[in-house]
Protein backbone atom coordinates (compact mmCIF):
# COMPACT_ATOMS: atom_id res chain seq x y z
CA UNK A 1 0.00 0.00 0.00
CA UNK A 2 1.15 3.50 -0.67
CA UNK A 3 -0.42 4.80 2.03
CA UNK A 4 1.78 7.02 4.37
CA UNK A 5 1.54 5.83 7.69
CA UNK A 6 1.99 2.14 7.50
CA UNK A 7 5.56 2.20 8.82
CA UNK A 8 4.45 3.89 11.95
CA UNK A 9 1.38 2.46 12.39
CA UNK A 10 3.38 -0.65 12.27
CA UNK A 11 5.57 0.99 15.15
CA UNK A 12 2.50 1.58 17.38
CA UNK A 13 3.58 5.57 17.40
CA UNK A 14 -0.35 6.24 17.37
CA UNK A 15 -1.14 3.96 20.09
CA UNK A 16 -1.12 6.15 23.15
CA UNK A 17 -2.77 3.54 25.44
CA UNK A 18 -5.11 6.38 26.38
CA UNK A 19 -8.92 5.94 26.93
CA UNK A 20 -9.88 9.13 25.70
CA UNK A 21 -11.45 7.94 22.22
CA UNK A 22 -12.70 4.68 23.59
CA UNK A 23 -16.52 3.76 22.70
CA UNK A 24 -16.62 7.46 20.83
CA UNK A 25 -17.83 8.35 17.47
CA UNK A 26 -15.26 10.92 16.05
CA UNK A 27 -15.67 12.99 12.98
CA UNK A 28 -12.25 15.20 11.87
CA UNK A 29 -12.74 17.52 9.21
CA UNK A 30 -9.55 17.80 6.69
CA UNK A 31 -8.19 14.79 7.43
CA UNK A 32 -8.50 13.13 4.34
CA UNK A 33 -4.62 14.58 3.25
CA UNK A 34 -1.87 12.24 3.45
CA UNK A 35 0.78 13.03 6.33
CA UNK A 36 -1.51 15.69 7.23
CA UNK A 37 -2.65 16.37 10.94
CA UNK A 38 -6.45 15.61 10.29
CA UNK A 39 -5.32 12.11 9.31
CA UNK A 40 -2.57 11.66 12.15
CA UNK A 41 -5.44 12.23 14.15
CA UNK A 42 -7.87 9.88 12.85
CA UNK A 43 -5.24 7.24 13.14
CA UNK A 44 -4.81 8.78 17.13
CA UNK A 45 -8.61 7.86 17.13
CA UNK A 46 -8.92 4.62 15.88
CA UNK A 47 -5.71 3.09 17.67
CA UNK A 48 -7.36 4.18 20.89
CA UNK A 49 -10.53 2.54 21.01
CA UNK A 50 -12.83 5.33 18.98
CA UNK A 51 -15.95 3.25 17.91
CA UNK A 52 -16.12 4.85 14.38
CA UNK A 53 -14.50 7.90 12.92
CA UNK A 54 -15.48 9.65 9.78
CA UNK A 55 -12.67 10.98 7.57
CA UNK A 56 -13.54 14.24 5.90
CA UNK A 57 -12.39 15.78 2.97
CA UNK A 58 -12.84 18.25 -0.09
CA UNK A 59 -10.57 17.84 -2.93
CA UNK A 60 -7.78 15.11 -1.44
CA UNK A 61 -10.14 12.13 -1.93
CA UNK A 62 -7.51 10.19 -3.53
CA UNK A 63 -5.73 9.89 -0.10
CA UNK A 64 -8.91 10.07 1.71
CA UNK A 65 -9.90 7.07 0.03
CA UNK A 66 -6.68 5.46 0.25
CA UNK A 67 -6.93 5.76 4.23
CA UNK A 68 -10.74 4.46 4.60
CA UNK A 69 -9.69 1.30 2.91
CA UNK A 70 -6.62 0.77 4.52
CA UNK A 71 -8.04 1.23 8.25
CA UNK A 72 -11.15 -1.06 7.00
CA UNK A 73 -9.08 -3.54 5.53
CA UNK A 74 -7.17 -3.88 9.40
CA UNK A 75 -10.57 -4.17 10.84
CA UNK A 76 -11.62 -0.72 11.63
CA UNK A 77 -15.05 1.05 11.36
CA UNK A 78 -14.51 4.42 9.43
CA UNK A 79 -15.82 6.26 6.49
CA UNK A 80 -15.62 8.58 4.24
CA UNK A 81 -17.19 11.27 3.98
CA UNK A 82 -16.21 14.40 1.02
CA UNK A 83 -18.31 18.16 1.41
CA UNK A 84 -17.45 21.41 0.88
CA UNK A 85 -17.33 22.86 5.05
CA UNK A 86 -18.09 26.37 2.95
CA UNK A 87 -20.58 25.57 1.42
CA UNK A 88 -24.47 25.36 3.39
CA UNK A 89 -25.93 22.78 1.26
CA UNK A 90 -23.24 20.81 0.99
CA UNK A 91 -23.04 20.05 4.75
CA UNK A 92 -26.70 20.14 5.60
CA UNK A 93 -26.89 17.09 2.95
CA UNK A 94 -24.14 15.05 4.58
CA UNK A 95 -25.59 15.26 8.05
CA UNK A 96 -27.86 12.37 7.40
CA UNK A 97 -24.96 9.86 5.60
CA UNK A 98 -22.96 11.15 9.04
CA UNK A 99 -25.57 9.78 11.35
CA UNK A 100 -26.32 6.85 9.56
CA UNK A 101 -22.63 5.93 9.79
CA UNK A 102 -22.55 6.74 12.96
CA UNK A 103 -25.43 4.36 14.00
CA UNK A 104 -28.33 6.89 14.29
CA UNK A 105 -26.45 9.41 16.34
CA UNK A 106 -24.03 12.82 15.79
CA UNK A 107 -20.58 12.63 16.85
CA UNK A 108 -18.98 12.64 20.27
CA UNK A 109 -16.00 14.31 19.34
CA UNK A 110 -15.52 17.06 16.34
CA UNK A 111 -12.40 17.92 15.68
CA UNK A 112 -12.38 21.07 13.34
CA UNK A 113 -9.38 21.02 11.57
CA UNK A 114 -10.13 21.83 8.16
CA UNK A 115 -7.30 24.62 6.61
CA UNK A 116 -5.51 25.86 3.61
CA UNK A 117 -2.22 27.57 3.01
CA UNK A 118 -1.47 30.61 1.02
CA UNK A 119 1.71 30.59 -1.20
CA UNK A 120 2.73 34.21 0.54
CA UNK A 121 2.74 37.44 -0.49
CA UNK A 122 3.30 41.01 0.99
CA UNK A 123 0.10 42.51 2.27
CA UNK A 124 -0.39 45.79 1.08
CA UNK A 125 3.26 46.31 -0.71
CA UNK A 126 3.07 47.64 -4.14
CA UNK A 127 4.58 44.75 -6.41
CA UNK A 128 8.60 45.91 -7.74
CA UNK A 129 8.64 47.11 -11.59
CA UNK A 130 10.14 45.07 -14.53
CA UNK A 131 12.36 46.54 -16.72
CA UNK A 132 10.81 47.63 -19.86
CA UNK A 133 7.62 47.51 -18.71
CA UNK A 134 4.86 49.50 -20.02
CA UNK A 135 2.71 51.33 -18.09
CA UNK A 136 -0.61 49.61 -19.12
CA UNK A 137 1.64 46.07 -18.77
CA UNK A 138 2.18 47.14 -15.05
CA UNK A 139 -1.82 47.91 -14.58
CA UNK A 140 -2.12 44.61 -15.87
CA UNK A 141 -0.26 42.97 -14.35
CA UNK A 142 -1.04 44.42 -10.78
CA UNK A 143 -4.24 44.25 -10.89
CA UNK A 144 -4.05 40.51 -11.94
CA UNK A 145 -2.02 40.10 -9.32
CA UNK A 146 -4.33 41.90 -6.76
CA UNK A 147 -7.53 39.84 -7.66
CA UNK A 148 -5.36 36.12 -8.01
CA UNK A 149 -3.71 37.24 -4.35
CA UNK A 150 -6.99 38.46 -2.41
CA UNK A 151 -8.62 35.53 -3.52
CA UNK A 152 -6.29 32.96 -2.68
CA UNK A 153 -6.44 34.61 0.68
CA UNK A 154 -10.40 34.70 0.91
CA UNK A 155 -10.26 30.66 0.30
CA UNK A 156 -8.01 30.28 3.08
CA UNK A 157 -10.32 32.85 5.17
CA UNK A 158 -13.84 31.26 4.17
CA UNK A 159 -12.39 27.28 5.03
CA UNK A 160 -11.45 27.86 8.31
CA UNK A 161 -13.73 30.75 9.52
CA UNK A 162 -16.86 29.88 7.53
CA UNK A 163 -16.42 26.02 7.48
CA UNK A 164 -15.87 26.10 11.33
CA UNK A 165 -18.91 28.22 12.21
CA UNK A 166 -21.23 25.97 10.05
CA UNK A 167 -20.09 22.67 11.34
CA UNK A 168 -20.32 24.19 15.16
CA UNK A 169 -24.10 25.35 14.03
CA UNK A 170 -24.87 21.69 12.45
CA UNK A 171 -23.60 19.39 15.12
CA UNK A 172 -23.94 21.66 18.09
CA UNK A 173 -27.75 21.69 17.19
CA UNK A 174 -27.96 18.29 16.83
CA UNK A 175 -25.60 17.93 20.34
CA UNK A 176 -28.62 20.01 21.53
CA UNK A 177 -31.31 19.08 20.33
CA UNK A 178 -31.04 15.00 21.36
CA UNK A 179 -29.39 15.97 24.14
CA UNK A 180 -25.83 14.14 23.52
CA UNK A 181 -22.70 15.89 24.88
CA UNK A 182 -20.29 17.14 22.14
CA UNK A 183 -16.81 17.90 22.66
CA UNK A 184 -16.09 20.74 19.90
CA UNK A 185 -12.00 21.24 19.03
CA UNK A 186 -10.74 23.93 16.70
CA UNK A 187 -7.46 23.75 15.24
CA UNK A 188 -5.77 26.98 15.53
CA UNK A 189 -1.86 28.00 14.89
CA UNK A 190 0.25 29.85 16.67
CA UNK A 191 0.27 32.77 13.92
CA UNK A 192 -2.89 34.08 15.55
CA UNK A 193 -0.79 35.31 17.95
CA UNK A 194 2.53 35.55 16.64
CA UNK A 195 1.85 36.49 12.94
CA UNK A 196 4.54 35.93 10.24
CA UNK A 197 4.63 37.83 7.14
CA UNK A 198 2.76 37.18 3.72
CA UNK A 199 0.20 35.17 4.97
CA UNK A 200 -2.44 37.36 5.84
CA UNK A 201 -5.63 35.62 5.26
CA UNK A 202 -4.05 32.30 7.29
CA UNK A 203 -3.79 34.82 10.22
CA UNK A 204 -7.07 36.33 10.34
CA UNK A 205 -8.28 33.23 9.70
CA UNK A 206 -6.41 31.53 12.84
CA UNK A 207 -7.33 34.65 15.22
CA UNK A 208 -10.87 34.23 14.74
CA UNK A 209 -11.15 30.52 15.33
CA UNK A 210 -9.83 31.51 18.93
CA UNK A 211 -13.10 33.69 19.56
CA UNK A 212 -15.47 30.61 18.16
CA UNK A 213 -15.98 28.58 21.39
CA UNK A 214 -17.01 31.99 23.14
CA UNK A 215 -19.63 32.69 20.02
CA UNK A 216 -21.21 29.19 20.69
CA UNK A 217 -21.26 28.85 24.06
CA UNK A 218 -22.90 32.47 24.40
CA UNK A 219 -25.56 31.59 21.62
CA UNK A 220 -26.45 28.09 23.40
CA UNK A 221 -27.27 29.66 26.35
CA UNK A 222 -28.82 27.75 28.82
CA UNK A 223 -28.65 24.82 26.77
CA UNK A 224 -24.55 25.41 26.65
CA UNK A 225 -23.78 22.56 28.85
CA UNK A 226 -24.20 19.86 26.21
CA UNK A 227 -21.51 21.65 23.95
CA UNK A 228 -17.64 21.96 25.31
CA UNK A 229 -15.27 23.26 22.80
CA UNK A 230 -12.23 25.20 23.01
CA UNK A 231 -9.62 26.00 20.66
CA UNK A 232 -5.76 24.92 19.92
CA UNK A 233 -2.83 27.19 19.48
CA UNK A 234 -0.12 24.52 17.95
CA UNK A 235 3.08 25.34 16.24
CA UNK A 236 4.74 24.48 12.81
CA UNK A 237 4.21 20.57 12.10
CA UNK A 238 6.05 18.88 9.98
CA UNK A 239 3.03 18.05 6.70
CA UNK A 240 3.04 17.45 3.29
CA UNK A 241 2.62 21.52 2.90
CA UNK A 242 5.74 22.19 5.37
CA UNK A 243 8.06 19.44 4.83
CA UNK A 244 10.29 21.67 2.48
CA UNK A 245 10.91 24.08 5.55
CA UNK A 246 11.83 21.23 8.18
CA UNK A 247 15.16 21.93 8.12
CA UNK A 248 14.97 26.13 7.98
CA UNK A 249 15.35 27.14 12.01
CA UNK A 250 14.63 30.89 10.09
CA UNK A 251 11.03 29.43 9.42
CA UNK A 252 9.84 28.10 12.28
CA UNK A 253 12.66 29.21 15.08
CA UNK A 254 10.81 31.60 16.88
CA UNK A 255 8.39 28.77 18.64
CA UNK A 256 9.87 25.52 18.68
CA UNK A 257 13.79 23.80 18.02
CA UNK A 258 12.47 21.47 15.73
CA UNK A 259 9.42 20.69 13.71
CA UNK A 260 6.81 18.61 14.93
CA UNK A 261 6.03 14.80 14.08
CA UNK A 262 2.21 13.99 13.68
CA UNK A 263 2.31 12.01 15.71
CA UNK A 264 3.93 14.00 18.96
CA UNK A 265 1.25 16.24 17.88
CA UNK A 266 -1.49 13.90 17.87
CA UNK A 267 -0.48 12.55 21.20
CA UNK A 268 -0.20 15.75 23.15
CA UNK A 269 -3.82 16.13 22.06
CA UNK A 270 -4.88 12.80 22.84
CA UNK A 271 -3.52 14.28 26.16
CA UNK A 272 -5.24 16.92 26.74
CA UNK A 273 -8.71 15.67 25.68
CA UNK A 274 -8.91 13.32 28.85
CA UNK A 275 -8.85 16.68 31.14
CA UNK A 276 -12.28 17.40 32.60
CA UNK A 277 -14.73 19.65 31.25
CA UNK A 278 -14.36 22.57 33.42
CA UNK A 279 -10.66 22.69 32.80
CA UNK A 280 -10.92 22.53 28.62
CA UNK A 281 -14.52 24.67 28.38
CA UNK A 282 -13.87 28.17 26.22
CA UNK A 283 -10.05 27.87 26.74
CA UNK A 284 -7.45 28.30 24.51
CA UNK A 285 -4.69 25.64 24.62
CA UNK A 286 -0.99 26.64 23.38
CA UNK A 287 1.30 23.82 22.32
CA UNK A 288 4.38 24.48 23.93
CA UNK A 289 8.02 22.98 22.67
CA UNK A 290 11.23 22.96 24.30
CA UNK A 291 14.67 21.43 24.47
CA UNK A 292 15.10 19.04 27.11
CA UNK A 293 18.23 16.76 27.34
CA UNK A 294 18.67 16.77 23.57
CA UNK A 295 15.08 16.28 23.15
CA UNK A 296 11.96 18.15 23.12
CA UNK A 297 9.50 18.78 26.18
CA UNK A 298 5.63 19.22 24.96
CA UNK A 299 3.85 21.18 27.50
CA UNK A 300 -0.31 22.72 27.37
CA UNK A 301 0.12 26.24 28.24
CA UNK A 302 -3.67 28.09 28.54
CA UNK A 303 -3.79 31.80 26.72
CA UNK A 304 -5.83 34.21 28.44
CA UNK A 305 -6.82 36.87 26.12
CA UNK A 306 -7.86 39.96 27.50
CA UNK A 307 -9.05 43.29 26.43
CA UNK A 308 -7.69 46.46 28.55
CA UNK A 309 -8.64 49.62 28.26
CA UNK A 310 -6.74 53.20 28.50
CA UNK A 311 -8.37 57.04 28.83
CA UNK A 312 -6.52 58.95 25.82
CA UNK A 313 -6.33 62.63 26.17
């Protein structure tokens, strides 16, 4: 098989001999990429006793595919499942297939993790002239440049701000509604924060997935103790979409000596998920890495984010 994490599924690296997913019903959107984090996850799930995890995904079906089959094939109950998180229709028509997989009921654990990257430009910086260049080339070519860049970043801004709300509105209603708990997680970065430069959409994006579990739980209201969710601050992994920076401290020195394994990522969430509810409601979880003994050390730190205010004269 070609697909990516036989070798260490092989190893047991995703067996945490934790509890946390045992008996649950786990849906993880984007996890359908190979050697992404969505997957590593799923894999986190299943090795650990989930009862049935759906593996969502948009355009990589190929590998989503590849991954139902494989985990089926070894005895596992999981499924597919492809929909657009962006688009309304889309996920209001997989909500039945979802239930019906997961024998009649919504899932126990949600694990928003959908994302995507830009390629990285310079927000707001006027692009350098070419020699020889007409002036009508140059409007051209700018404003080509201004529609192809803005709307790259939209994408990015729509998947994870847009695709998060609506899941949180579809499953948290159902959570609601037949009165089943739902754990809620949304997969943040550590640019929400800390932002880098030309990658300006991924940031906004990331910052506003840390005010989500606040939006729900205020909307829920009194019905807000069926629904825990909090959000994720990690820091760079080492993906498919990163892999080519693994060994560039410049990239991703600021946060961490090394990049992350899936799998050391998976398991410090694993982790963390078997912490009580009134220690994970509305927080915001930062995945903290440092050298120890030649090593890394992978340490929960929780944000508080708060507003202050000053008089001006």
């Amino acid at each position: 098989t070609l697909f990516p994490y036989t070798t260490l599924f092989r190893s047991n690296k995703f067996n945490f001999n934790r509890t946390t997913f045992s008996g649950k019903r786990v849906l993880i959107t984007g996890s359908g990429k190979n050697s992404g984090l969505g997957q590593a996850l799923a894999l986190a799930a299943l090795l650990n006793g989930a009862r049935t995890v759906g593996i969502h995904f948009n355009s990589s079906y190929r590998d989503g595919f590849e991954m139902v089959d494989t985990m089926r094939e070894k005895g596992f109950d999981v499924f597919a499942m492809q929909a657009d998180v962006t688009n309304t229709r889309d996920l209001w028509a997989s909500r039945g297939f979802v239930k019906e997989q997961m024998g009649g009921q919504g899932p126990d654990i949600l694990i928003c993790n959908s994302g995507l990257t830009e390629a990285g430009y310079r927000f707001g910086r006027a692009l350098p002239e070419k020699e020889n260049e007409s002036r009508r080339e140059r409007r051209a070519r700018v404003r080509r440049d201004f529609i192809e860049r803005l709307e790259e970043s939209k994408q990015v801004m729509e998947t994870k701000i847009d695709g998060f709300m609506y899941m949180s509105h579809l499953w948290a209603g159902e959570a609601v509604y037949h009165k089943q708990p739902l754990t809620l997680i949304y997969i943040s970065s550590m640019q929400a924060l800390d932002p880098g430069p030309a990658v300006p959409g991924y940031v906004l994006a990331n910052w506003a997935v840390l005010k989500l579990p606040k939006i729900l739980d205020i909307n829920l209201g009194r019905e807000n103790s069926f629904v825990t969710s909090f959000s994720l601050m990690l820091p760079f992994i080492k993906t498919n979409m990163t892999e080519e920076y693994a060994d560039n401290p410049k990239v991703f020195g600021r946060w961490q000596p090394r990049m992350l394994e899936t799998n050391e990522v998976a398991s410090s969430i694993t982790d963390l998920l078997d912490k009580k509810r009134e220690e994970l409601h509305l927080g915001i979880f930062k995945l903290s890495v440092e050298e120890k003994k030649g090593d890394i050390d992978l340490n929960w730190l929780k944000v508080d984010l708060q507003a202050t205010e000053k008089k001006i004269s």
